[in-house]
PDB file of N, CA and C in Angstrom:
ATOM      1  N   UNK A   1       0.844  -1.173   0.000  1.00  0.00           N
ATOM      2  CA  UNK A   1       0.000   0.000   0.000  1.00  0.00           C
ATOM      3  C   UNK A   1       0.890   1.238   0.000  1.00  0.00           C
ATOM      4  N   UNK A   2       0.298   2.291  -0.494  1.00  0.00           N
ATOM      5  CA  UNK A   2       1.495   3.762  -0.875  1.00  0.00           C
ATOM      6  C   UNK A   2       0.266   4.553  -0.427  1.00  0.00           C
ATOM      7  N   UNK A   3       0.500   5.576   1.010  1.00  0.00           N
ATOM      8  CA  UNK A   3      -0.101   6.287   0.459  1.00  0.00           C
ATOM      9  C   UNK A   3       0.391   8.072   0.688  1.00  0.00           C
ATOM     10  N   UNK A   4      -0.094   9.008   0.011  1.00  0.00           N
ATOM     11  CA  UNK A   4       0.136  10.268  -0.275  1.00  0.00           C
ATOM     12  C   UNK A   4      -0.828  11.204   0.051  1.00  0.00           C
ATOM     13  N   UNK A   5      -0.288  12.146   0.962  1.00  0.00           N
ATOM     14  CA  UNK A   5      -1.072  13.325   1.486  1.00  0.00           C
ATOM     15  C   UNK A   5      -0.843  14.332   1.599  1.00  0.00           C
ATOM     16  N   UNK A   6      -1.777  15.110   0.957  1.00  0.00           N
ATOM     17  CA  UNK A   6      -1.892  16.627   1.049  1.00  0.00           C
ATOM     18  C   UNK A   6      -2.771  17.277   1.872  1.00  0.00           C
ATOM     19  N   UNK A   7      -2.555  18.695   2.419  1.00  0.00           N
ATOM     20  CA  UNK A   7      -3.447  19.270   3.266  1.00  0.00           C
ATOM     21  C   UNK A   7      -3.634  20.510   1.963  1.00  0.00           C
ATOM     22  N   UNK A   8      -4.823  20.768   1.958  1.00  0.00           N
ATOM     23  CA  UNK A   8      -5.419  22.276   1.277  1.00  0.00           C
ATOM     24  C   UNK A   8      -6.605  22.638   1.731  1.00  0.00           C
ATOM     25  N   UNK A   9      -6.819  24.196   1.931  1.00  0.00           N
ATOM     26  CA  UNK A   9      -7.740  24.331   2.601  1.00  0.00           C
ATOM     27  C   UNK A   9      -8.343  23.330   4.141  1.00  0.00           C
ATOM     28  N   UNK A  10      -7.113  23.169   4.693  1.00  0.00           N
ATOM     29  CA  UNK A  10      -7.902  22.860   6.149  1.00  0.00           C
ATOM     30  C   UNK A  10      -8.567  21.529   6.147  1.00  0.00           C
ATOM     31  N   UNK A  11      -8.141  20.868   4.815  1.00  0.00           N
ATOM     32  CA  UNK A  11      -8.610  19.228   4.974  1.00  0.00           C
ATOM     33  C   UNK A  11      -7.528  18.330   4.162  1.00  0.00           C
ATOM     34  N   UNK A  12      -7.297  17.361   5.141  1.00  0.00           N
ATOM     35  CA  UNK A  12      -6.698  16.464   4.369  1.00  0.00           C
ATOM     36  C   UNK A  12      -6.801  15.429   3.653  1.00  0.00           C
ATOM     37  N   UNK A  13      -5.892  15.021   2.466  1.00  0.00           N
ATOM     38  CA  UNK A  13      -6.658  14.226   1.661  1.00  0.00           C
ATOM     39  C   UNK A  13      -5.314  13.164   1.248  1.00  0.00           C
ATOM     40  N   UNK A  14      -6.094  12.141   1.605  1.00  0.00           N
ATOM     41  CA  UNK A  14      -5.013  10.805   1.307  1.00  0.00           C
ATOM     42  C   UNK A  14      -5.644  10.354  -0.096  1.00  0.00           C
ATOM     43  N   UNK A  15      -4.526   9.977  -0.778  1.00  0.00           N
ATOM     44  CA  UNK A  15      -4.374   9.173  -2.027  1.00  0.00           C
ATOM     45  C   UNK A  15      -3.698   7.712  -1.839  1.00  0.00           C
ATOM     46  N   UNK A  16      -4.571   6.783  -1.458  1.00  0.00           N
ATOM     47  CA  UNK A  16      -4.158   5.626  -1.392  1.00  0.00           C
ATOM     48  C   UNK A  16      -4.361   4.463  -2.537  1.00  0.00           C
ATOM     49  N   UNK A  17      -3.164   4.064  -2.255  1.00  0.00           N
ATOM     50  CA  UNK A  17      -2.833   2.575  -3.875  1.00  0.00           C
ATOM     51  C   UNK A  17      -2.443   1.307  -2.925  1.00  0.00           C
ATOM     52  N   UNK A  18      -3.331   0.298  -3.741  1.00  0.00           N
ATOM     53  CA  UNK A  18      -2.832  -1.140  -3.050  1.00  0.00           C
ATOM     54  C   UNK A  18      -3.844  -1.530  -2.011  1.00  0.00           C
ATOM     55  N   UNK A  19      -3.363  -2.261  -1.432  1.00  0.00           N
ATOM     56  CA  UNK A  19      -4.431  -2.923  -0.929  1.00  0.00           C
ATOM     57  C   UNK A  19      -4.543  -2.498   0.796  1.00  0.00           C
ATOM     58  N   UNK A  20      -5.634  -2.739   1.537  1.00  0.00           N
ATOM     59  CA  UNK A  20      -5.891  -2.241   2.818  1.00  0.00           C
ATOM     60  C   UNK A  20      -6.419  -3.503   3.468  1.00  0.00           C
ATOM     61  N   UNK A  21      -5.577  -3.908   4.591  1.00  0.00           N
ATOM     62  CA  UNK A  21      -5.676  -5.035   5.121  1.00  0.00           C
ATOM     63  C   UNK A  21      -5.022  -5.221   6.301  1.00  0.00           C
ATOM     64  N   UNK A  22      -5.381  -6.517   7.005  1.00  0.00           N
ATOM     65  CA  UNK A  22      -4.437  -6.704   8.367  1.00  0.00           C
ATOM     66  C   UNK A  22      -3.256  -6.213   7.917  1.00  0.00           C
ATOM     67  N   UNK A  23      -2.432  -6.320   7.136  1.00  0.00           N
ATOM     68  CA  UNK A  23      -1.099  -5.920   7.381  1.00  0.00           C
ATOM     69  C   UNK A  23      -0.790  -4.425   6.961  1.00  0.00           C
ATOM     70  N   UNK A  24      -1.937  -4.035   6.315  1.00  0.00           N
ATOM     71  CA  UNK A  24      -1.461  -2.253   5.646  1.00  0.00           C
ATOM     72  C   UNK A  24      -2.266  -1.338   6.353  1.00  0.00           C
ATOM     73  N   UNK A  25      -3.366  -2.006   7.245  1.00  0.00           N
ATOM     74  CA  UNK A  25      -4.371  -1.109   8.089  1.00  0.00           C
ATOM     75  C   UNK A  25      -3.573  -0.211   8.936  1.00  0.00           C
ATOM     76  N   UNK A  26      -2.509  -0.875   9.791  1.00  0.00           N
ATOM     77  CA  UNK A  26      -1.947  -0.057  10.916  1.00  0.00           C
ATOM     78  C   UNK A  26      -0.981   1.319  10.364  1.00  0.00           C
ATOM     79  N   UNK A  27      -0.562   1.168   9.348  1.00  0.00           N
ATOM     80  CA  UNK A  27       0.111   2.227   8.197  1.00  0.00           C
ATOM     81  C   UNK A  27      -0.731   3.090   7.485  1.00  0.00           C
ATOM     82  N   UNK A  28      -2.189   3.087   7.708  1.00  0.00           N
ATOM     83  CA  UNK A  28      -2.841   3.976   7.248  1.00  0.00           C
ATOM     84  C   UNK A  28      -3.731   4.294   8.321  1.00  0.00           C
ATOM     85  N   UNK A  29      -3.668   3.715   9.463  1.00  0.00           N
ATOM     86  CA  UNK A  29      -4.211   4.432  10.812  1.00  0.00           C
ATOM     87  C   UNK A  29      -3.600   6.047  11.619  1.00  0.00           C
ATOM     88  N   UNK A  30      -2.307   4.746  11.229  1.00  0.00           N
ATOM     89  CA  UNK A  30      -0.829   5.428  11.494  1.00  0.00           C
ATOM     90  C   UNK A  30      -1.027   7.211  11.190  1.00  0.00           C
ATOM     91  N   UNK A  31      -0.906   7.160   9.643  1.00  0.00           N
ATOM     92  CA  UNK A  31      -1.049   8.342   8.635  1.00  0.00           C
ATOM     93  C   UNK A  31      -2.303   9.123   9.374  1.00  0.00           C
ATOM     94  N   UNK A  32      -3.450   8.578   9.210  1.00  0.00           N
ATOM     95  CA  UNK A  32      -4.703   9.112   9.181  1.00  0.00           C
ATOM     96  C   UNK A  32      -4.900  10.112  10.984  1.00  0.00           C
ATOM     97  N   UNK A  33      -4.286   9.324  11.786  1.00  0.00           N
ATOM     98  CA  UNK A  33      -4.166   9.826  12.948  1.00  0.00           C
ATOM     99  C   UNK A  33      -3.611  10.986  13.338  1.00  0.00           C
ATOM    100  N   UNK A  34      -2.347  10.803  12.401  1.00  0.00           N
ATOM    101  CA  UNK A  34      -1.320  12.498  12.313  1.00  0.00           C
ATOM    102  C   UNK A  34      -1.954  13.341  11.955  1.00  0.00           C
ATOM    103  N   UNK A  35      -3.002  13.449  11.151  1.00  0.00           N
ATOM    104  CA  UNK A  35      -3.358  14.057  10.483  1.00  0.00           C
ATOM    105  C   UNK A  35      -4.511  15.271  11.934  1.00  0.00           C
ATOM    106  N   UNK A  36      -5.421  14.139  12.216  1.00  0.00           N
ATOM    107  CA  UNK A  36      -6.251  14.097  13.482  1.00  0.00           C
ATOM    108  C   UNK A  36      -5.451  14.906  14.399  1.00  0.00           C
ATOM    109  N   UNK A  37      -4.357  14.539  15.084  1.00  0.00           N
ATOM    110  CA  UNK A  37      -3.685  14.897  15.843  1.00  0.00           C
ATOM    111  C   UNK A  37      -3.473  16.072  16.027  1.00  0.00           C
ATOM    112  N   UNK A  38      -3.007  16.446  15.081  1.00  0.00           N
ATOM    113  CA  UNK A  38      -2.344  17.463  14.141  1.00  0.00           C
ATOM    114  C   UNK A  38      -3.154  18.809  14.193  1.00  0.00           C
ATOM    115  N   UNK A  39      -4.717  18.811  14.245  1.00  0.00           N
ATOM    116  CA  UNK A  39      -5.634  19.654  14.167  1.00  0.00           C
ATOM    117  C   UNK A  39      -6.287  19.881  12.649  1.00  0.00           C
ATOM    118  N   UNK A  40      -6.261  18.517  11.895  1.00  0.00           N
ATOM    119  CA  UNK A  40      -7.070  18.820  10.725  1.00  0.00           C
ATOM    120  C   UNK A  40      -7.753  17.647  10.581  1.00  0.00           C
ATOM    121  N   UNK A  41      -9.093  17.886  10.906  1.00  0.00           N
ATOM    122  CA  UNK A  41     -10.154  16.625  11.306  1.00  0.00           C
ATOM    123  C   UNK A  41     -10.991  16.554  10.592  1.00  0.00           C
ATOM    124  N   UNK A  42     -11.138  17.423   9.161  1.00  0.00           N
ATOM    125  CA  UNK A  42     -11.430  17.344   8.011  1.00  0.00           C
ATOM    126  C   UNK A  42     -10.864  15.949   7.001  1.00  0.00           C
ATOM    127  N   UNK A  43     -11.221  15.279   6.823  1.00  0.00           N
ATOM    128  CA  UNK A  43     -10.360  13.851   6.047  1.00  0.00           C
ATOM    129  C   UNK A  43     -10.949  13.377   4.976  1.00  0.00           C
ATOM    130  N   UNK A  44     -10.161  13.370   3.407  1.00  0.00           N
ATOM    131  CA  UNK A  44     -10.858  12.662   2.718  1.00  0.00           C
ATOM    132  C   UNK A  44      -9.913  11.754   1.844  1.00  0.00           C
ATOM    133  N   UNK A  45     -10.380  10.720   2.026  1.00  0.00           N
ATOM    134  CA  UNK A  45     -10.007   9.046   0.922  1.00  0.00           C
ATOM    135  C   UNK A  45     -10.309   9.147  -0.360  1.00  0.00           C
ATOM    136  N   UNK A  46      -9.192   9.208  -0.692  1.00  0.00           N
ATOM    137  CA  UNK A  46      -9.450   8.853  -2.859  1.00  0.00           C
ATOM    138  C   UNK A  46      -9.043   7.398  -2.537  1.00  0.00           C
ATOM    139  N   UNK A  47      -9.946   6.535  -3.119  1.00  0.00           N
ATOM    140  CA  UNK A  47      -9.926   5.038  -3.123  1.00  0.00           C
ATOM    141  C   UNK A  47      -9.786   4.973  -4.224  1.00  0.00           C
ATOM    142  N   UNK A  48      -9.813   5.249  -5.333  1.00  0.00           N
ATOM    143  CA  UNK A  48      -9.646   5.065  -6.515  1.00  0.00           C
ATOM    144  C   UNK A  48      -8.691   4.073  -7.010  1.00  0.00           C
ATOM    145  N   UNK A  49      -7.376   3.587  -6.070  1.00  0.00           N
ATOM    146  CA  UNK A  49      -6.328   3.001  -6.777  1.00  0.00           C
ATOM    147  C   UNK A  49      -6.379   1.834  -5.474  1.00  0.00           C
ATOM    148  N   UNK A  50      -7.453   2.166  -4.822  1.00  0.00           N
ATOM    149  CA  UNK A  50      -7.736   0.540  -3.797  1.00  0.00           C
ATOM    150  C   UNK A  50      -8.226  -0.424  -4.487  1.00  0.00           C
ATOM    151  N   UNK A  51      -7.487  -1.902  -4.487  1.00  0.00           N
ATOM    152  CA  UNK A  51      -7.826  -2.798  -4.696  1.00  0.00           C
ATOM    153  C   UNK A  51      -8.363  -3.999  -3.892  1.00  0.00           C
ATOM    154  N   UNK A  52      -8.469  -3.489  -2.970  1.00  0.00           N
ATOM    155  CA  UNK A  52      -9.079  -4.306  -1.869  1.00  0.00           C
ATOM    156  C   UNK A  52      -8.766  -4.163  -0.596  1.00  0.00           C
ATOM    157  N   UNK A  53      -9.442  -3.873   0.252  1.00  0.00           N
ATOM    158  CA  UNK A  53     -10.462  -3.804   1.723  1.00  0.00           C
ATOM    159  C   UNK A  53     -10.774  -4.990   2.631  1.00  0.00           C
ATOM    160  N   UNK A  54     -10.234  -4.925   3.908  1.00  0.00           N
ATOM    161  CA  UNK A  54     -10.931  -6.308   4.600  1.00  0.00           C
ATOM    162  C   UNK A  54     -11.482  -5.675   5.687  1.00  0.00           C
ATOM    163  N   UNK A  55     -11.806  -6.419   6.706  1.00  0.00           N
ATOM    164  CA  UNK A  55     -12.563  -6.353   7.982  1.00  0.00           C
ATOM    165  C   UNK A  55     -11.119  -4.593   8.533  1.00  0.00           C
ATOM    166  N   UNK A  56      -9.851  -5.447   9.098  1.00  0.00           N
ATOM    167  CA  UNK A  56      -8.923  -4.846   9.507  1.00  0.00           C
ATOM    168  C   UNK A  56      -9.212  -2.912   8.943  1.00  0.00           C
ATOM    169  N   UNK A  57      -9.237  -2.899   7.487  1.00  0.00           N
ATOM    170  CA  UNK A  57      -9.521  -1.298   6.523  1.00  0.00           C
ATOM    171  C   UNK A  57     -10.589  -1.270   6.962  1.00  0.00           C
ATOM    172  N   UNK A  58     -12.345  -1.832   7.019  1.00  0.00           N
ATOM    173  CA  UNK A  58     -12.960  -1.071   7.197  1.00  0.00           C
ATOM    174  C   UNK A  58     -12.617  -0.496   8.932  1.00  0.00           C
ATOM    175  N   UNK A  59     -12.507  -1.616  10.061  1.00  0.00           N
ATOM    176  CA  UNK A  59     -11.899  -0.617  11.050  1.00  0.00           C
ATOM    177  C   UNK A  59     -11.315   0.483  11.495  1.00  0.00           C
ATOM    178  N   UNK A  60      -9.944   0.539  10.218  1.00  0.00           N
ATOM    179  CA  UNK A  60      -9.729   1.607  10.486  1.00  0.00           C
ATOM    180  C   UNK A  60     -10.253   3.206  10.175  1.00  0.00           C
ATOM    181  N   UNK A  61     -10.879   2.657   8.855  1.00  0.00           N
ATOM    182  CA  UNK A  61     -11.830   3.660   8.462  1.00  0.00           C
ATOM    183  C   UNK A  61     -12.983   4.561   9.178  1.00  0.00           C
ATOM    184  N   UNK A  62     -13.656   3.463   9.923  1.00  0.00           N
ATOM    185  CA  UNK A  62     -14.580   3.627  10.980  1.00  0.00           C
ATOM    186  C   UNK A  62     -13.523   4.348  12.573  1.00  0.00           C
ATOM    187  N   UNK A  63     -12.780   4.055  12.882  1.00  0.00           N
ATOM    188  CA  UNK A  63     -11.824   4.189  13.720  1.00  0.00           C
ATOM    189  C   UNK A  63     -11.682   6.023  13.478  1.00  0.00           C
ATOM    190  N   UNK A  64     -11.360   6.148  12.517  1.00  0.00           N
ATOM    191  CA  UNK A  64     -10.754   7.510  12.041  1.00  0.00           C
ATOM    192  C   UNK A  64     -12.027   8.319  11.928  1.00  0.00           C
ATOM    193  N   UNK A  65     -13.117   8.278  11.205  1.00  0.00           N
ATOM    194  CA  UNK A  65     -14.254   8.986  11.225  1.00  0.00           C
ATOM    195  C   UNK A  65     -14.887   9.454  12.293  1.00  0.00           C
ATOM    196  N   UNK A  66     -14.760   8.215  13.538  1.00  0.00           N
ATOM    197  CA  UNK A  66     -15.419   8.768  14.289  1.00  0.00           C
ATOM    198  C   UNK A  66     -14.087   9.955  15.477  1.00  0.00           C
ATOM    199  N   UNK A  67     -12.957   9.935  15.168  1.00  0.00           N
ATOM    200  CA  UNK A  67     -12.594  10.946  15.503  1.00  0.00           C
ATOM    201  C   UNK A  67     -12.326  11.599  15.369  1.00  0.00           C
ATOM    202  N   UNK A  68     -12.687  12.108  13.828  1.00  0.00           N
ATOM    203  CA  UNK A  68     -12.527  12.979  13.098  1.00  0.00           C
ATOM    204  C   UNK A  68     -13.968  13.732  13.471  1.00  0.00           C
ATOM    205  N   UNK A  69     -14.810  13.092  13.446  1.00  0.00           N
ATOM    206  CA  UNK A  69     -16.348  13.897  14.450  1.00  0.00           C
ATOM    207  C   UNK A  69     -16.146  14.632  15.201  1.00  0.00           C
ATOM    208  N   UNK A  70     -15.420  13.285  16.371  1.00  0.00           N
ATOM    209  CA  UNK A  70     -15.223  14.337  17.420  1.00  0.00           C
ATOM    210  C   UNK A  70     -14.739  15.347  17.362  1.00  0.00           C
ATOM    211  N   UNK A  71     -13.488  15.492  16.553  1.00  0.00           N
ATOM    212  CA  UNK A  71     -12.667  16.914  16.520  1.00  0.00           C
ATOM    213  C   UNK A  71     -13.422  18.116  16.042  1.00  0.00           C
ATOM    214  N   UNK A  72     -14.623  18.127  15.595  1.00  0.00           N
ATOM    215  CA  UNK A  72     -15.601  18.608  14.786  1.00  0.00           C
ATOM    216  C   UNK A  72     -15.271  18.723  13.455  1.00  0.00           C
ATOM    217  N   UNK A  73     -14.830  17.784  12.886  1.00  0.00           N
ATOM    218  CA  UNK A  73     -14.370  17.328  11.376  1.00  0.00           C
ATOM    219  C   UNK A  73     -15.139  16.446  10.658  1.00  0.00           C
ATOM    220  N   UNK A  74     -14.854  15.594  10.092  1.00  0.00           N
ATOM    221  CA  UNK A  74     -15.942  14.619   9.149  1.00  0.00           C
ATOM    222  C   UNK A  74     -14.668  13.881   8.376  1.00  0.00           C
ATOM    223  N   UNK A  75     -15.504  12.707   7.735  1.00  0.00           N
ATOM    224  CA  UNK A  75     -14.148  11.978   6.949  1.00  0.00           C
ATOM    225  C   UNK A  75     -15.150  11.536   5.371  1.00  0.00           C
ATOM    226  N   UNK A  76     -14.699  11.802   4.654  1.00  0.00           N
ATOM    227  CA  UNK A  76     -15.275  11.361   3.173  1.00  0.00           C
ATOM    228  C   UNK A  76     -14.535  10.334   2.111  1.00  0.00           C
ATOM    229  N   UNK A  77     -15.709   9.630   1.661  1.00  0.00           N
ATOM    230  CA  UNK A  77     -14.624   8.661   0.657  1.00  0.00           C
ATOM    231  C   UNK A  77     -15.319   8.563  -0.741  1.00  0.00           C
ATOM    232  N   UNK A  78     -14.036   8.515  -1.570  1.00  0.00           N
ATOM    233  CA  UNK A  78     -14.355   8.481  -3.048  1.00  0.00           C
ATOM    234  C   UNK A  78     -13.718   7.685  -3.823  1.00  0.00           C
ATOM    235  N   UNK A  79     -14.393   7.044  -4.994  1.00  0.00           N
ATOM    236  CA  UNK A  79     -13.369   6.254  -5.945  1.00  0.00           C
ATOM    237  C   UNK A  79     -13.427   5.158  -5.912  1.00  0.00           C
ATOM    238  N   UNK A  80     -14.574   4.229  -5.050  1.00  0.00           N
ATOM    239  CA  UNK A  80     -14.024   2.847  -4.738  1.00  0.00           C
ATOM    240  C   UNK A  80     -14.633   2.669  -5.668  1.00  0.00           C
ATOM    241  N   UNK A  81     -13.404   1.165  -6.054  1.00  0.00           N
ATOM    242  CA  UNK A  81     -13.600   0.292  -7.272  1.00  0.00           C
ATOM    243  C   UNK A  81     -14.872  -0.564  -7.356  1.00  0.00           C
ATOM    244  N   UNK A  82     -15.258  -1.138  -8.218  1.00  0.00           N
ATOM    245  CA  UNK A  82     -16.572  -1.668  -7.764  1.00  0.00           C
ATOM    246  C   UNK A  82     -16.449  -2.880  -6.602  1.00  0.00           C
ATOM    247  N   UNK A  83     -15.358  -3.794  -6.783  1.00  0.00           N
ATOM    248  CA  UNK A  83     -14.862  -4.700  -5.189  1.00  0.00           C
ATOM    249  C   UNK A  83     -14.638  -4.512  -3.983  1.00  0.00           C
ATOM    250  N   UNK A  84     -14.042  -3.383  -3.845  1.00  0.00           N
ATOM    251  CA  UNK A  84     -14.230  -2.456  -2.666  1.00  0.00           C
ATOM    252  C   UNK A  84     -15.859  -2.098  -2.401  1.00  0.00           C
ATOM    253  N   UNK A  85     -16.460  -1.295  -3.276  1.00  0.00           N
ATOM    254  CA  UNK A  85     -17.424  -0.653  -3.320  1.00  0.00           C
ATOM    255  C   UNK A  85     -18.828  -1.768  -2.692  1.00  0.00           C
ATOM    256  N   UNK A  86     -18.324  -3.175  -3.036  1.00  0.00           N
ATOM    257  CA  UNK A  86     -19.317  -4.086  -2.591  1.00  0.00           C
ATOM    258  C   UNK A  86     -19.012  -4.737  -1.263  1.00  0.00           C
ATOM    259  N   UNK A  87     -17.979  -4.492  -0.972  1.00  0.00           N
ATOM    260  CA  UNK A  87     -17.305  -4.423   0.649  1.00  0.00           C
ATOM    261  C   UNK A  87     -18.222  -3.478   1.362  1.00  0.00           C
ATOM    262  N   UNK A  88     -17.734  -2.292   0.559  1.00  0.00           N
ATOM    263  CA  UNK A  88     -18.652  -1.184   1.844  1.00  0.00           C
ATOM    264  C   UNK A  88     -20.248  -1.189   1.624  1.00  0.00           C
ATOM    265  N   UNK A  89     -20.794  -1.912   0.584  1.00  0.00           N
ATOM    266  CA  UNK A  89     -22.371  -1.758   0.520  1.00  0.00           C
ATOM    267  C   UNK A  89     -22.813  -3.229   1.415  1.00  0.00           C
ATOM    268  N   UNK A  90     -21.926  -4.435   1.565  1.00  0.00           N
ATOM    269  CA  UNK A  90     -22.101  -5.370   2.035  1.00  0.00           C
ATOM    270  C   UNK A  90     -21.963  -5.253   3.814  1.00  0.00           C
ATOM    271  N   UNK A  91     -20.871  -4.592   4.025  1.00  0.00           N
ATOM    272  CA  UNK A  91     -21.319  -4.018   5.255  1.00  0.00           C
ATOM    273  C   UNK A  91     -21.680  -2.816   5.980  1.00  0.00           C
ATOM    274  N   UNK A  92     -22.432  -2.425   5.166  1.00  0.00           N
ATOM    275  CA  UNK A  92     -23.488  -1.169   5.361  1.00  0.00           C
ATOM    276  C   UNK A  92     -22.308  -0.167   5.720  1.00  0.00           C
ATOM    277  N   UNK A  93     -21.087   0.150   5.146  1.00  0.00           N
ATOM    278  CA  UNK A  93     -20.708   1.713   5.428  1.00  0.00           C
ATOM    279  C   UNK A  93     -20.943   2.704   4.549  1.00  0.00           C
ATOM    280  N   UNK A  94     -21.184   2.107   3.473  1.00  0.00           N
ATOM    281  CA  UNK A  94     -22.068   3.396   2.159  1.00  0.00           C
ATOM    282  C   UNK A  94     -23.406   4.000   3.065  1.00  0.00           C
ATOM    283  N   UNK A  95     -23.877   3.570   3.987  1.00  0.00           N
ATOM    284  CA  UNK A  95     -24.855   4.173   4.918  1.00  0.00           C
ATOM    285  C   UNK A  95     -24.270   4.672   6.287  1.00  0.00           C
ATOM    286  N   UNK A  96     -23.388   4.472   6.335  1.00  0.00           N
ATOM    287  CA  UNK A  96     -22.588   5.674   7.712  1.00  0.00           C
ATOM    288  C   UNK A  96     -21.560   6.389   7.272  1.00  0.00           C
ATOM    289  N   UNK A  97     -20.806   6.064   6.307  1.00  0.00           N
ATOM    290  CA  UNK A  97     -20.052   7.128   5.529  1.00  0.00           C
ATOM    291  C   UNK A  97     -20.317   7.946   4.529  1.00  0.00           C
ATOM    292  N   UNK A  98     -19.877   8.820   4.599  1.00  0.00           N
ATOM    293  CA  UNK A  98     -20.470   9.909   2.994  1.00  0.00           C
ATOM    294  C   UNK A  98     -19.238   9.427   2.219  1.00  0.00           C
ATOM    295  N   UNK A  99     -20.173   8.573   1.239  1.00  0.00           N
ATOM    296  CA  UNK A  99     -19.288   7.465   0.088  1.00  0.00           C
ATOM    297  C   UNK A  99     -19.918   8.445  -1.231  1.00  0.00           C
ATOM    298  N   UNK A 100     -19.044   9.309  -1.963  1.00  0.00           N
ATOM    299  CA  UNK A 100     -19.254  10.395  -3.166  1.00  0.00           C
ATOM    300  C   UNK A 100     -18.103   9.873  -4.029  1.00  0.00           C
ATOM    301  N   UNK A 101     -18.916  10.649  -5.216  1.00  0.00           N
ATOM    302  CA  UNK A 101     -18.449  10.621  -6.848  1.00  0.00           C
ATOM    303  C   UNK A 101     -16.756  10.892  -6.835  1.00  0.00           C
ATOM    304  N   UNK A 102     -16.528  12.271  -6.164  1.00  0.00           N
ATOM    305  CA  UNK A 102     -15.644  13.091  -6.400  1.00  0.00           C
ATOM    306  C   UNK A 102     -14.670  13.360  -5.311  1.00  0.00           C
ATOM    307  N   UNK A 103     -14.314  14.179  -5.415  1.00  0.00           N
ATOM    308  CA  UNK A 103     -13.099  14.876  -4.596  1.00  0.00           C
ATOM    309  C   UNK A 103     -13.875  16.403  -4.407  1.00  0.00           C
ATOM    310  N   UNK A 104     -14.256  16.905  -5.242  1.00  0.00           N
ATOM    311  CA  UNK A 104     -14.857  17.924  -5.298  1.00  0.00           C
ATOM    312  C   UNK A 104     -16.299  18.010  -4.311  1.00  0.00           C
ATOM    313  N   UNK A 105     -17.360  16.884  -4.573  1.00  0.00           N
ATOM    314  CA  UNK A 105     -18.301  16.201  -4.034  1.00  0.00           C
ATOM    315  C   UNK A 105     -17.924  16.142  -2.375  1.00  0.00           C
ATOM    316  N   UNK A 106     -16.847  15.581  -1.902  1.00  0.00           N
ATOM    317  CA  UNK A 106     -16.125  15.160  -0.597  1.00  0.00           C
ATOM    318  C   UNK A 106     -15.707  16.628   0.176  1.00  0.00           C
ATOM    319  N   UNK A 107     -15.170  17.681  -0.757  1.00  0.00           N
ATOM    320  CA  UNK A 107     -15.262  18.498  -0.094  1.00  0.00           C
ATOM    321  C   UNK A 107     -16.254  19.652   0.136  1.00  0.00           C
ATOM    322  N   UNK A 108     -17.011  19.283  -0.807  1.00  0.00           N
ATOM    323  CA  UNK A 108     -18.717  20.149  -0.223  1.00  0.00           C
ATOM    324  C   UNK A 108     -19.257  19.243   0.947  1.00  0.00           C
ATOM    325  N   UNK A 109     -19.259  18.081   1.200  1.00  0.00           N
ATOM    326  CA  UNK A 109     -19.790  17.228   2.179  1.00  0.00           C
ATOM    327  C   UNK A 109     -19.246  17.736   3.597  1.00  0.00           C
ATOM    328  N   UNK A 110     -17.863  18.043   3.409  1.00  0.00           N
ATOM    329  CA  UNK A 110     -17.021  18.564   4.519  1.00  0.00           C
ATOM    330  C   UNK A 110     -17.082  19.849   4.988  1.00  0.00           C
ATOM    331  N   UNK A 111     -17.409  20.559   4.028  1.00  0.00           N
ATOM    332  CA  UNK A 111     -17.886  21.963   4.460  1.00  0.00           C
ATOM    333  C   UNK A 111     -16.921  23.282   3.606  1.00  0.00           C
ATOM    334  N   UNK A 112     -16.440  22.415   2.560  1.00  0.00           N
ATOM    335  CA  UNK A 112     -14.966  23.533   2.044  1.00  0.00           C
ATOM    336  C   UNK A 112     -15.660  24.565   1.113  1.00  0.00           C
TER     337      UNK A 112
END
């Protein structure tokens, strides 16, 4: 898994490639947390170059959103492939996450 982040405008946005799993979850918790930490609790996922998601990714996903709430932030995701995409409709996070088209889409959701 690779992934790449930028902050603009007060939200950050990971570009992740490869796969998200027991072994790549803790490396993108890792990331996603600094970010949190950091004071930018605005967060958004380009999935676009994810090829697959297990139990371990959606955790951390869920993990990060909800403290990205708390911080009074939000977390958005975009791009998933359709295998991914049936991950998150199979376990209902397309209904607790704001799962959008865009990047553009993700940051109107967020408030930019």
């Amino acid at each position: 898994m690779d992934i790449n982040q930028e902050v603009t405008d007060g939200m950050a946005v990971y570009r992740i490639t490869g796969r998200i799993d027991g072994l790549t979850s803790p490396d993108l918790e890792q990331a996603l947390s600094s970010s949190i930490n950091g004071g930018t609790s605005r967060v958004i996922l380009d999935m676009r170059a994810v090829t697959y998601i297990s139990s371990a990714g959606l955790r951390c996903i869920l993990s990060t959103a909800k403290r990205a709430k708390a911080g009074q932030g939000g977390l958005a995701v975009f791009g998933l492939q359709s295998a991914v995409n049936e991950v998150f409709e199979a376990s209902g996070f397309n209904t607790v996450l704001p799962v959008v088209s865009d990047e553009n889409e993700a940051r109107l959701r967020l408030g930019a």
